[in-house]
PDB file of N, CA and C in Angstrom:
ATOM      1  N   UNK A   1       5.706  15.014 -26.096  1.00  0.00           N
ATOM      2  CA  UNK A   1       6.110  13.888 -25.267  1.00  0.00           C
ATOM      3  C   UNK A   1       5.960  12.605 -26.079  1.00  0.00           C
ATOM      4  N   UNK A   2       6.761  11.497 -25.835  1.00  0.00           N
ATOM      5  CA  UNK A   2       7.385  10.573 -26.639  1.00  0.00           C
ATOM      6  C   UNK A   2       5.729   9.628 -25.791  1.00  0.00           C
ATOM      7  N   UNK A   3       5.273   8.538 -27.137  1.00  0.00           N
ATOM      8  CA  UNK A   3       4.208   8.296 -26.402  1.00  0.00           C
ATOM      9  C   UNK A   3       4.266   6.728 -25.695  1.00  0.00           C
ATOM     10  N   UNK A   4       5.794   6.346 -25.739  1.00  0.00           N
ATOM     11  CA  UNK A   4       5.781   4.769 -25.632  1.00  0.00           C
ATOM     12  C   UNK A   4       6.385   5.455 -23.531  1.00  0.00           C
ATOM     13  N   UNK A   5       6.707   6.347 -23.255  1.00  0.00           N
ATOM     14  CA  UNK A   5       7.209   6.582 -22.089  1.00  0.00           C
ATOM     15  C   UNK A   5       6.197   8.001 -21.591  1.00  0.00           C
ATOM     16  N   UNK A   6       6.119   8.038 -20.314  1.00  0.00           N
ATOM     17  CA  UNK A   6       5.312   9.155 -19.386  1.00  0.00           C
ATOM     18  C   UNK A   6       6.496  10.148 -18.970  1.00  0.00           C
ATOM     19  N   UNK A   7       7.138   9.408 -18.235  1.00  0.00           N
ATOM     20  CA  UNK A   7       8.300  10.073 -17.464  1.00  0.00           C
ATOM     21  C   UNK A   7       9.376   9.439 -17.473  1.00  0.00           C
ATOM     22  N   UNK A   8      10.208  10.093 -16.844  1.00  0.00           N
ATOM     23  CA  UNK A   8      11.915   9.508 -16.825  1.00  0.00           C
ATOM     24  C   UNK A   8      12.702   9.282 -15.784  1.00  0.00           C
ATOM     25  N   UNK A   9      13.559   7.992 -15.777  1.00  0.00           N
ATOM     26  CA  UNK A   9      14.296   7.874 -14.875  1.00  0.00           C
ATOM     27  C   UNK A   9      15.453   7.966 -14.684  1.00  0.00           C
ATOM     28  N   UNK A  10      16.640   8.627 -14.351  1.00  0.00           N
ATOM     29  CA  UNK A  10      17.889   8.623 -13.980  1.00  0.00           C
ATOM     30  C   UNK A  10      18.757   8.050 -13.565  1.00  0.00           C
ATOM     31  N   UNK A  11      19.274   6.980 -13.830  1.00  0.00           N
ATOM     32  CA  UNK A  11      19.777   6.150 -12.559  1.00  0.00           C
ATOM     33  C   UNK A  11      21.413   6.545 -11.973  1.00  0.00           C
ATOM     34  N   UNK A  12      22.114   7.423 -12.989  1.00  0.00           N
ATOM     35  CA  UNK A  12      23.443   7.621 -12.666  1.00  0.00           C
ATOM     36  C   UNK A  12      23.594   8.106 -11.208  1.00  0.00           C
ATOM     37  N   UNK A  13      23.180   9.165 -11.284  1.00  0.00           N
ATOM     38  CA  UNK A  13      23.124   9.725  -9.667  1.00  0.00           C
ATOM     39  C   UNK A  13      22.956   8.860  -8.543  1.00  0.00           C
ATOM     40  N   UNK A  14      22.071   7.672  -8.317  1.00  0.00           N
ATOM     41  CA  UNK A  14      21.687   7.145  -7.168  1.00  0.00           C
ATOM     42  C   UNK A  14      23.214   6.755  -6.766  1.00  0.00           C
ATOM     43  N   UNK A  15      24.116   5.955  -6.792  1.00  0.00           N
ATOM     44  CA  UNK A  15      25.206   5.870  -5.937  1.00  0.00           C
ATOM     45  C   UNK A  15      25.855   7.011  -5.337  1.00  0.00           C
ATOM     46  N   UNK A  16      25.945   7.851  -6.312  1.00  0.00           N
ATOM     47  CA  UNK A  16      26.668   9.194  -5.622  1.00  0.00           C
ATOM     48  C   UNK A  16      25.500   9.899  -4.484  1.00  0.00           C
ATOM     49  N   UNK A  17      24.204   9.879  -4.498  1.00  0.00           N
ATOM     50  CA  UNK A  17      23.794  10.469  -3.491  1.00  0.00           C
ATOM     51  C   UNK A  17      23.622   9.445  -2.628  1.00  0.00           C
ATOM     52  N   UNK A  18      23.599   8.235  -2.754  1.00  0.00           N
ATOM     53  CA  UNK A  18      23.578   7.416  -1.561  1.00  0.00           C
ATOM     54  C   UNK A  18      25.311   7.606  -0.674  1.00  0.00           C
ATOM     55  N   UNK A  19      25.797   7.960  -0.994  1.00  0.00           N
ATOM     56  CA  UNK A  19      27.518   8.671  -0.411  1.00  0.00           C
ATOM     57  C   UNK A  19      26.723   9.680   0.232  1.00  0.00           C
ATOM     58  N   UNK A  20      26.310  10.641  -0.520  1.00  0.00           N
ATOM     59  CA  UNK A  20      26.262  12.040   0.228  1.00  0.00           C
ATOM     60  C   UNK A  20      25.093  12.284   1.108  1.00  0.00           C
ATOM     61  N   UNK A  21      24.280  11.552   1.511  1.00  0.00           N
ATOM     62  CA  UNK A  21      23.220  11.600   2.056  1.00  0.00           C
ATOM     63  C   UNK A  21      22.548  10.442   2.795  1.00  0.00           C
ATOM     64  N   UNK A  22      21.763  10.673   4.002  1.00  0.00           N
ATOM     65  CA  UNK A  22      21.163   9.468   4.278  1.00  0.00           C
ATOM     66  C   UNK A  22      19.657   8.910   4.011  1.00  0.00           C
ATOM     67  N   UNK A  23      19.440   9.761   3.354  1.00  0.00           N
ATOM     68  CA  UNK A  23      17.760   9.450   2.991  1.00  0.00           C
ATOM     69  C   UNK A  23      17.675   8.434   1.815  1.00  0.00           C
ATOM     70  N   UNK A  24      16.630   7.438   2.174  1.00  0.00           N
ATOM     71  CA  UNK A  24      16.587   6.519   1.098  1.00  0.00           C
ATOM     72  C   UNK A  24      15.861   7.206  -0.471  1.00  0.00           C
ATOM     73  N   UNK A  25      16.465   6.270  -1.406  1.00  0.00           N
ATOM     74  CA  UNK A  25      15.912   7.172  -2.413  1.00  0.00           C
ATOM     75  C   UNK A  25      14.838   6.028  -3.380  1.00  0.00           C
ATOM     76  N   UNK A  26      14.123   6.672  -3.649  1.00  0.00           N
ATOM     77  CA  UNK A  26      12.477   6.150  -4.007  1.00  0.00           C
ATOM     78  C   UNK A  26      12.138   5.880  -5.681  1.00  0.00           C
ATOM     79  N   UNK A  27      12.025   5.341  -6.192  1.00  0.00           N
ATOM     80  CA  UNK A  27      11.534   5.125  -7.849  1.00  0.00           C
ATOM     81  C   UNK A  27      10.500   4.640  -8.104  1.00  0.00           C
ATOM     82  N   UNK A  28       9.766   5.452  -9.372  1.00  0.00           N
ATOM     83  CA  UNK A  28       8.202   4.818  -9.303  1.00  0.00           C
ATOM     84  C   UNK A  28       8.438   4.457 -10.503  1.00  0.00           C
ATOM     85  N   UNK A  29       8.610   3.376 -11.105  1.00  0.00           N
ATOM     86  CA  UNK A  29       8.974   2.389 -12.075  1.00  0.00           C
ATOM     87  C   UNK A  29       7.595   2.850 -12.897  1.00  0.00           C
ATOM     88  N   UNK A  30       6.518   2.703 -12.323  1.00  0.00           N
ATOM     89  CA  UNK A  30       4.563   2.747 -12.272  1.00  0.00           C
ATOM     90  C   UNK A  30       4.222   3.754 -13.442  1.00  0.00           C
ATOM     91  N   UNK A  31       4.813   5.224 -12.618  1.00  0.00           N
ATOM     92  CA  UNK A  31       4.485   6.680 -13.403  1.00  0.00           C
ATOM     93  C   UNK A  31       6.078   6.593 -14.115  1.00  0.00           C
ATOM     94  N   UNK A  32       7.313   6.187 -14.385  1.00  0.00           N
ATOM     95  CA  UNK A  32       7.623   6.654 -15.358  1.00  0.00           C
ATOM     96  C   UNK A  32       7.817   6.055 -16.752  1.00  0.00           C
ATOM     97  N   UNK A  33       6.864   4.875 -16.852  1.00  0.00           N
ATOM     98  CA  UNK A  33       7.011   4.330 -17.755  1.00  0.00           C
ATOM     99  C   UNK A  33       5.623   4.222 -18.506  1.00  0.00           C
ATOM    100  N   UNK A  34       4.402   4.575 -17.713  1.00  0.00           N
ATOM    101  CA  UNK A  34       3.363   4.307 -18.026  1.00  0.00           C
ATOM    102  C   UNK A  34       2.352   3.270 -18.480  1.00  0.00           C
ATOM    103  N   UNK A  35       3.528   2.103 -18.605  1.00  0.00           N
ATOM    104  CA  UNK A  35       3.120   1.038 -19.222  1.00  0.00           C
ATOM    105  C   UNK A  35       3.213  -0.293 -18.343  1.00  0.00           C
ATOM    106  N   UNK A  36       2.807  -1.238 -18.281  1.00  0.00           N
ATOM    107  CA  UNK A  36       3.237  -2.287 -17.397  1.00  0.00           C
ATOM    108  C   UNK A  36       3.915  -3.070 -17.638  1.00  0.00           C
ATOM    109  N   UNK A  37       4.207  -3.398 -19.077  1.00  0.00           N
ATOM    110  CA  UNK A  37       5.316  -4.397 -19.484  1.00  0.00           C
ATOM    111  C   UNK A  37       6.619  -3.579 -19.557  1.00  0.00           C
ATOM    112  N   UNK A  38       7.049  -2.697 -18.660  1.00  0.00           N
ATOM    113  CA  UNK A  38       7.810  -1.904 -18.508  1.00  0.00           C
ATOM    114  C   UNK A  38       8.152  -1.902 -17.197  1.00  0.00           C
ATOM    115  N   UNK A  39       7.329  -1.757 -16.317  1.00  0.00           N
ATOM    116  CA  UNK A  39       7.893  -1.521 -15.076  1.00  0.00           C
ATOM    117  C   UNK A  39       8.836  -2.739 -14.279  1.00  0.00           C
ATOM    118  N   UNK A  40       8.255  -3.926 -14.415  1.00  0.00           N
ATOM    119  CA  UNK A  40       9.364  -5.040 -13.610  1.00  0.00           C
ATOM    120  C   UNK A  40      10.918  -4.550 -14.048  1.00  0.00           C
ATOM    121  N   UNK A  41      10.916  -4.629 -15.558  1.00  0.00           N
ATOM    122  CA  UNK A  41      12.959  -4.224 -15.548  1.00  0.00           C
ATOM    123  C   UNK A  41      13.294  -2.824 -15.351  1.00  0.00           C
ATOM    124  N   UNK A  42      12.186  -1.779 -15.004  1.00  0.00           N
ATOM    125  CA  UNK A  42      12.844  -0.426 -14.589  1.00  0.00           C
ATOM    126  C   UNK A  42      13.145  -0.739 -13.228  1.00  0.00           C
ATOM    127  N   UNK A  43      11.873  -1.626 -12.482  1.00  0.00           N
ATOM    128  CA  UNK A  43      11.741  -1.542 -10.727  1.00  0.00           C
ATOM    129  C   UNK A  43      13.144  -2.009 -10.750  1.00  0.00           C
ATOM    130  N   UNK A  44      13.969  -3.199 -11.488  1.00  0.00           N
ATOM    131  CA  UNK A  44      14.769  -4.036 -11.022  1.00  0.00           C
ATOM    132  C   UNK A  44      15.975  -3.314 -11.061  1.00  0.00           C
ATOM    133  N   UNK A  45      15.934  -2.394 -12.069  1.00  0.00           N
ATOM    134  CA  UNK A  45      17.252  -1.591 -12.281  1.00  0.00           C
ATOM    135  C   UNK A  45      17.335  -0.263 -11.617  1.00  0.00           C
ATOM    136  N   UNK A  46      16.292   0.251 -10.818  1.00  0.00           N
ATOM    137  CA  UNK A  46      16.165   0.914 -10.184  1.00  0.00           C
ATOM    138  C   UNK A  46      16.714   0.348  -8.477  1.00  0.00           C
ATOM    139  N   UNK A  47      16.688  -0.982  -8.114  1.00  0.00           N
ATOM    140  CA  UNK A  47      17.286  -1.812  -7.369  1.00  0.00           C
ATOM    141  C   UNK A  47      18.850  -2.020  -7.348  1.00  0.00           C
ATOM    142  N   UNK A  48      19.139  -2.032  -8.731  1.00  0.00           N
ATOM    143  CA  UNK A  48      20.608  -2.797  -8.994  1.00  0.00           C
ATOM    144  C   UNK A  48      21.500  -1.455  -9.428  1.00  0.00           C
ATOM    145  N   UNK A  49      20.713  -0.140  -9.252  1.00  0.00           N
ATOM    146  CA  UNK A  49      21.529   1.266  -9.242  1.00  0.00           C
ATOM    147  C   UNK A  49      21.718   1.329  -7.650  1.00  0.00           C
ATOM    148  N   UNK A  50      21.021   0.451  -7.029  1.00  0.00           N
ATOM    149  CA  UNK A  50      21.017   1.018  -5.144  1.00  0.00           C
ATOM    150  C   UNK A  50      19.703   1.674  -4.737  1.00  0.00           C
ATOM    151  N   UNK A  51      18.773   2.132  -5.524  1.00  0.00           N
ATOM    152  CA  UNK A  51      17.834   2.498  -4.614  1.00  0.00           C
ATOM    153  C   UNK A  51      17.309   1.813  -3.450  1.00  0.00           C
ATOM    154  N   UNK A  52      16.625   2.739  -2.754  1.00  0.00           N
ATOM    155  CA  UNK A  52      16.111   2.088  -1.609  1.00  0.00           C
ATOM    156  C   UNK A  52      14.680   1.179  -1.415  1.00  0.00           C
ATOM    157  N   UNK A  53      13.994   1.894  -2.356  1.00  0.00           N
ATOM    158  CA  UNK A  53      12.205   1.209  -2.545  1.00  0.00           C
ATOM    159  C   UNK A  53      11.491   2.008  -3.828  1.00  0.00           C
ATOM    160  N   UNK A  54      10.587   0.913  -3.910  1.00  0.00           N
ATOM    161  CA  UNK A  54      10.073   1.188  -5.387  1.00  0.00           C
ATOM    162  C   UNK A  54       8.580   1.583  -4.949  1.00  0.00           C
ATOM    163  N   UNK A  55       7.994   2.660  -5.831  1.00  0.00           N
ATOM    164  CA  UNK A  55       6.267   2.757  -6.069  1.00  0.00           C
ATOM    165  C   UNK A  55       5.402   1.820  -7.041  1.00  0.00           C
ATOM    166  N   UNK A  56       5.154   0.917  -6.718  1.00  0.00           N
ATOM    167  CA  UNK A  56       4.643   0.284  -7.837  1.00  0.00           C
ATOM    168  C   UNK A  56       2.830   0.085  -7.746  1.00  0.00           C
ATOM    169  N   UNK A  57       2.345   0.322  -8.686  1.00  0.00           N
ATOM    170  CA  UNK A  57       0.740   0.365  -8.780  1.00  0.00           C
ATOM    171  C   UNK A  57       0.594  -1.247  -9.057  1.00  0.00           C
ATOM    172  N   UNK A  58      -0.256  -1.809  -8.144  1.00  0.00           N
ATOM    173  CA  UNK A  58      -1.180  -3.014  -8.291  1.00  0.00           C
ATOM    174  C   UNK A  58      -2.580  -2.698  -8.236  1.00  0.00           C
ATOM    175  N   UNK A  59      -2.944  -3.755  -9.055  1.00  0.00           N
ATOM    176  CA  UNK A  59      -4.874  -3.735  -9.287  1.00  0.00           C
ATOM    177  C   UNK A  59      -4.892  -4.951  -9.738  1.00  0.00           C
ATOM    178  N   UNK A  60      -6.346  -6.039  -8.970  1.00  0.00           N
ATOM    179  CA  UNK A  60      -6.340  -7.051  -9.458  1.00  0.00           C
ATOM    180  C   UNK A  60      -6.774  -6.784 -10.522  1.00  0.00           C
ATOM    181  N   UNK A  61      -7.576  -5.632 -10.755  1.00  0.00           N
ATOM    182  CA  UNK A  61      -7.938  -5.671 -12.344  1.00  0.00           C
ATOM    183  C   UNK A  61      -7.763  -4.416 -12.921  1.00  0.00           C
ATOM    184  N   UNK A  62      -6.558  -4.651 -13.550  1.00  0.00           N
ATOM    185  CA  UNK A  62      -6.530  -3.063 -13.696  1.00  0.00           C
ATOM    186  C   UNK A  62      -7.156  -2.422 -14.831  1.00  0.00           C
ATOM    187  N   UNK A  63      -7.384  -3.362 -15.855  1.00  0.00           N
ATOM    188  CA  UNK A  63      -8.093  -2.375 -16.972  1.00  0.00           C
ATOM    189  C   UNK A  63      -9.462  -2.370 -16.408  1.00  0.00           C
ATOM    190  N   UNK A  64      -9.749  -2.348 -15.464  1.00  0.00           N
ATOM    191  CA  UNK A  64     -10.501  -1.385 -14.729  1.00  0.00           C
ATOM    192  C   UNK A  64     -10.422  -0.629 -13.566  1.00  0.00           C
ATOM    193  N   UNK A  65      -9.185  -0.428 -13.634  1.00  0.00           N
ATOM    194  CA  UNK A  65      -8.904   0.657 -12.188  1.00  0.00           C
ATOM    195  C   UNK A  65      -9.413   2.070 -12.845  1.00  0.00           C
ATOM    196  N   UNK A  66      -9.838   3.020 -11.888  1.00  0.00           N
ATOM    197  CA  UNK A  66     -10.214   3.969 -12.248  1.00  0.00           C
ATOM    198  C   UNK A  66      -9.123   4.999 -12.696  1.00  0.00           C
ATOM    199  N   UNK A  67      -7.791   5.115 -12.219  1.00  0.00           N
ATOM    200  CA  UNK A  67      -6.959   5.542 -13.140  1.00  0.00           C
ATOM    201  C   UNK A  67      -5.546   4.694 -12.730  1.00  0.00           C
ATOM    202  N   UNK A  68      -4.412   4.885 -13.698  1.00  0.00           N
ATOM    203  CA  UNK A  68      -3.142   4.233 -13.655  1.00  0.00           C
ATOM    204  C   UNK A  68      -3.260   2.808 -13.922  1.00  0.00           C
ATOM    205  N   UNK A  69      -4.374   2.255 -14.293  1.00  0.00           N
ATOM    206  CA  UNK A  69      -4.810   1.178 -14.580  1.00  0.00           C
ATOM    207  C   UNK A  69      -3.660   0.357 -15.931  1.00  0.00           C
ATOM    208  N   UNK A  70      -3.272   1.040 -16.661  1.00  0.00           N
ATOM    209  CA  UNK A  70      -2.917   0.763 -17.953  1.00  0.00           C
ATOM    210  C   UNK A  70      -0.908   0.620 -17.127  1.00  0.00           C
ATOM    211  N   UNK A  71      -0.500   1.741 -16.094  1.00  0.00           N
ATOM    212  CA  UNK A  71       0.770   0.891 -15.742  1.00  0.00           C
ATOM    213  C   UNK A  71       0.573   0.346 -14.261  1.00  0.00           C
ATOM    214  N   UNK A  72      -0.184  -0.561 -14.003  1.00  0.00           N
ATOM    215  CA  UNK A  72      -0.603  -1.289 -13.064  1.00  0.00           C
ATOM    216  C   UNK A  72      -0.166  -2.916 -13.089  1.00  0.00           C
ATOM    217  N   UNK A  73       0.553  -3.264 -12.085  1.00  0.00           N
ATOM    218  CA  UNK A  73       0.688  -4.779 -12.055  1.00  0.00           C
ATOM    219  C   UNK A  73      -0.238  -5.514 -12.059  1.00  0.00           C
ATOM    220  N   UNK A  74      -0.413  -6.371 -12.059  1.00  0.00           N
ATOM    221  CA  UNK A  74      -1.417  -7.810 -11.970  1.00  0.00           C
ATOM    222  C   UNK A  74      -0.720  -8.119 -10.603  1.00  0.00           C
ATOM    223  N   UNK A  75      -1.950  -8.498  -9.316  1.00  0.00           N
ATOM    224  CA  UNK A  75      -1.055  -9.117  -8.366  1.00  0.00           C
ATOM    225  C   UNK A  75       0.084  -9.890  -8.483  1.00  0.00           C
ATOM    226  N   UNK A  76      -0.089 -10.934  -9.290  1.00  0.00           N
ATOM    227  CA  UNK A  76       0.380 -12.217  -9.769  1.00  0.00           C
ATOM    228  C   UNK A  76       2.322 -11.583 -10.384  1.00  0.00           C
ATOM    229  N   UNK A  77       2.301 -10.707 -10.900  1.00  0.00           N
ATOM    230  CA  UNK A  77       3.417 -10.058 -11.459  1.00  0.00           C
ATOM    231  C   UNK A  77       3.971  -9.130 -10.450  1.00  0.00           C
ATOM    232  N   UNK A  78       2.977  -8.625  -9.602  1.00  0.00           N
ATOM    233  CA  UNK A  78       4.173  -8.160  -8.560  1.00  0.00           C
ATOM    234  C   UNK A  78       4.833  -8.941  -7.344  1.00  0.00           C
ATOM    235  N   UNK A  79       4.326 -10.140  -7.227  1.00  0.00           N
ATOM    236  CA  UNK A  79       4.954 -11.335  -6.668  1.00  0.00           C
ATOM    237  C   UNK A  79       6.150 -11.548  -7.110  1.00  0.00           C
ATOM    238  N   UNK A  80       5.966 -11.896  -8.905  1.00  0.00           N
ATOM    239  CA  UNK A  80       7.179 -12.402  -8.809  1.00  0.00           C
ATOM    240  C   UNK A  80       8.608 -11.067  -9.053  1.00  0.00           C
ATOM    241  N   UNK A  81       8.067 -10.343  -9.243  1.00  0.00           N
ATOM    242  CA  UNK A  81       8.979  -8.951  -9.422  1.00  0.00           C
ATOM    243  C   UNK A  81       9.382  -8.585  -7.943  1.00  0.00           C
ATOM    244  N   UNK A  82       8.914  -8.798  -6.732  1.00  0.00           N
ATOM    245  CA  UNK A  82       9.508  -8.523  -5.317  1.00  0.00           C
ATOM    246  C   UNK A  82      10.055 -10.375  -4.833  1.00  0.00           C
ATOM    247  N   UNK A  83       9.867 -11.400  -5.342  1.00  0.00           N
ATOM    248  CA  UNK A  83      10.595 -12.214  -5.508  1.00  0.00           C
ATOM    249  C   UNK A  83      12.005 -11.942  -6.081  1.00  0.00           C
ATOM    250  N   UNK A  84      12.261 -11.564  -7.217  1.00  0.00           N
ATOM    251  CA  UNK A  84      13.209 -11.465  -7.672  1.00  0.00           C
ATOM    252  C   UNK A  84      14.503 -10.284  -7.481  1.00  0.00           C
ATOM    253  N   UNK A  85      13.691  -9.254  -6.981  1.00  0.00           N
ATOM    254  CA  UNK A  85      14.565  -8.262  -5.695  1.00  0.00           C
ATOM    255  C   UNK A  85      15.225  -8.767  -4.854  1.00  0.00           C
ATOM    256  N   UNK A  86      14.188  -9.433  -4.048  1.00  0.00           N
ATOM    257  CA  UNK A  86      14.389  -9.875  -2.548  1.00  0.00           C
ATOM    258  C   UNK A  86      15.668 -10.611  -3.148  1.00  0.00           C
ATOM    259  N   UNK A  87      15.406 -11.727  -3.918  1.00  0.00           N
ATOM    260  CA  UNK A  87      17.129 -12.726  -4.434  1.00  0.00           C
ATOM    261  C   UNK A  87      17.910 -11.825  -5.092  1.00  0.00           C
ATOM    262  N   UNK A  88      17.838 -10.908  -5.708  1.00  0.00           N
ATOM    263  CA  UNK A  88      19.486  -9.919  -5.921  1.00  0.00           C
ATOM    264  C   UNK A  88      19.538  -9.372  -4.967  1.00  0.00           C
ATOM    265  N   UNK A  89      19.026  -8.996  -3.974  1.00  0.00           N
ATOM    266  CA  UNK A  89      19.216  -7.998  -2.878  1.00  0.00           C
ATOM    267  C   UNK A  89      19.884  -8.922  -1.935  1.00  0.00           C
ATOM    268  N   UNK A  90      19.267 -10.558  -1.521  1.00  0.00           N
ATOM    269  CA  UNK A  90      19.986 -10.847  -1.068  1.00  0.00           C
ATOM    270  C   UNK A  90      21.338 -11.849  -1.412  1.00  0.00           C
ATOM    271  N   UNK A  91      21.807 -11.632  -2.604  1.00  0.00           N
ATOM    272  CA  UNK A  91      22.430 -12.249  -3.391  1.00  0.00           C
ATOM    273  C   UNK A  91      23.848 -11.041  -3.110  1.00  0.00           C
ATOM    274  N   UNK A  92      23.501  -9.685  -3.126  1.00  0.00           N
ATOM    275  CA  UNK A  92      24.465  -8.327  -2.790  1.00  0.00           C
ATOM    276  C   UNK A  92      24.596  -7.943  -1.523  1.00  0.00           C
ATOM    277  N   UNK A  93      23.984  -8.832  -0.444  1.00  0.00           N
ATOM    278  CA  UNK A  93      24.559  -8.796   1.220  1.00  0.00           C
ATOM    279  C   UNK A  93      23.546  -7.434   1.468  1.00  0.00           C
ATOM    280  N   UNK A  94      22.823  -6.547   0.640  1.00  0.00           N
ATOM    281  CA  UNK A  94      21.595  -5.311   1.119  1.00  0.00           C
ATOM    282  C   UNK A  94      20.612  -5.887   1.361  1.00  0.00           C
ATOM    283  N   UNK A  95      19.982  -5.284   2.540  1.00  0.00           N
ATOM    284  CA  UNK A  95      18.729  -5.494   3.270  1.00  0.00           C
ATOM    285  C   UNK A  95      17.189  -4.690   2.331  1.00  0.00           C
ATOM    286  N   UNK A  96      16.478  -5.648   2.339  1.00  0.00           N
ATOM    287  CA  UNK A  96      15.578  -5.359   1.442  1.00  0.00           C
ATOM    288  C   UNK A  96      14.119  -5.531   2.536  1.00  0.00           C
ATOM    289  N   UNK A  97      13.434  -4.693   2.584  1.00  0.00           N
ATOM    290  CA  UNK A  97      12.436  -4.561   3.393  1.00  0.00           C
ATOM    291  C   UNK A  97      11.305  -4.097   2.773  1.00  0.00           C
ATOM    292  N   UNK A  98       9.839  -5.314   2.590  1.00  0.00           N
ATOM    293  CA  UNK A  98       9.347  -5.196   1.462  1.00  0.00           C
ATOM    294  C   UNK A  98       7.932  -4.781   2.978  1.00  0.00           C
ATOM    295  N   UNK A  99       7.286  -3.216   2.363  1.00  0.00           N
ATOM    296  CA  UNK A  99       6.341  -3.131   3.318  1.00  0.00           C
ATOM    297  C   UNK A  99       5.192  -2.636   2.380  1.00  0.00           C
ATOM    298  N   UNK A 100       4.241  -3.104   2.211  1.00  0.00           N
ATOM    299  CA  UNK A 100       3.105  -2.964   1.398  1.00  0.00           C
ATOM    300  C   UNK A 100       1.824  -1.749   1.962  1.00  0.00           C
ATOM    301  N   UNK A 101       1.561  -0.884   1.115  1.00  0.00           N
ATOM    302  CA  UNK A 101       0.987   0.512   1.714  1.00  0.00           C
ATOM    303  C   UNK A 101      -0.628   0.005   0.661  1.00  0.00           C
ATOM    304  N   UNK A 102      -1.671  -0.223   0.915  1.00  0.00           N
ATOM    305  CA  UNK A 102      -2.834  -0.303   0.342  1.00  0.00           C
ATOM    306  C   UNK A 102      -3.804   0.788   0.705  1.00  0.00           C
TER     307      UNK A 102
END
């Protein structure tokens, strides 16, 4: 395994299954990149393929979270990364519904 990435993301498919199906479809920007200076432009392009909602790991401190710490937001960065959704989302007439799970 390549060590600058964890996992992988796909994005071709999301329009075509958003046609064929009604279930929203989910991306964890978090676990497939492993890294945090990574995840804001996966979350965003994971947005601008059509997904429906993102997994994203916050910790106010993450190099000390007990794990996932290392692709963990800084509060402060996931502000402005669901800022900047919310304005392409509503910039493309889609409803963006930001619900926070702690």
């Amino acid at each position: 395994m390549r060590a600058d990435v964890t996992l992988t993301i796909t994005f071709t498919p999301i329009p075509v299954i958003n046609t064929l199906f009604h279930l929203p479809i989910v991306g964890d920007p978090s676990h497939a990149t492993g890294r945090r200076d990574k995840v804001m432009p996966l979350a965003r392009a994971v947005v601008a393929a059509g997904g429906d909602g993102l997994l994203i790991g916050v910790h106010h401190e993450p190099d000390k979270a007990v794990c996932d710490g290392p692709q963990s937001l800084y509060p402060e960065q996931f502000t402005r990364l669901i800022g900047r959704i919310a304005h392409y989302r509503a910039r493309g007439g889609a409803e963006f519904v930001i619900d926070l799970i702690s």
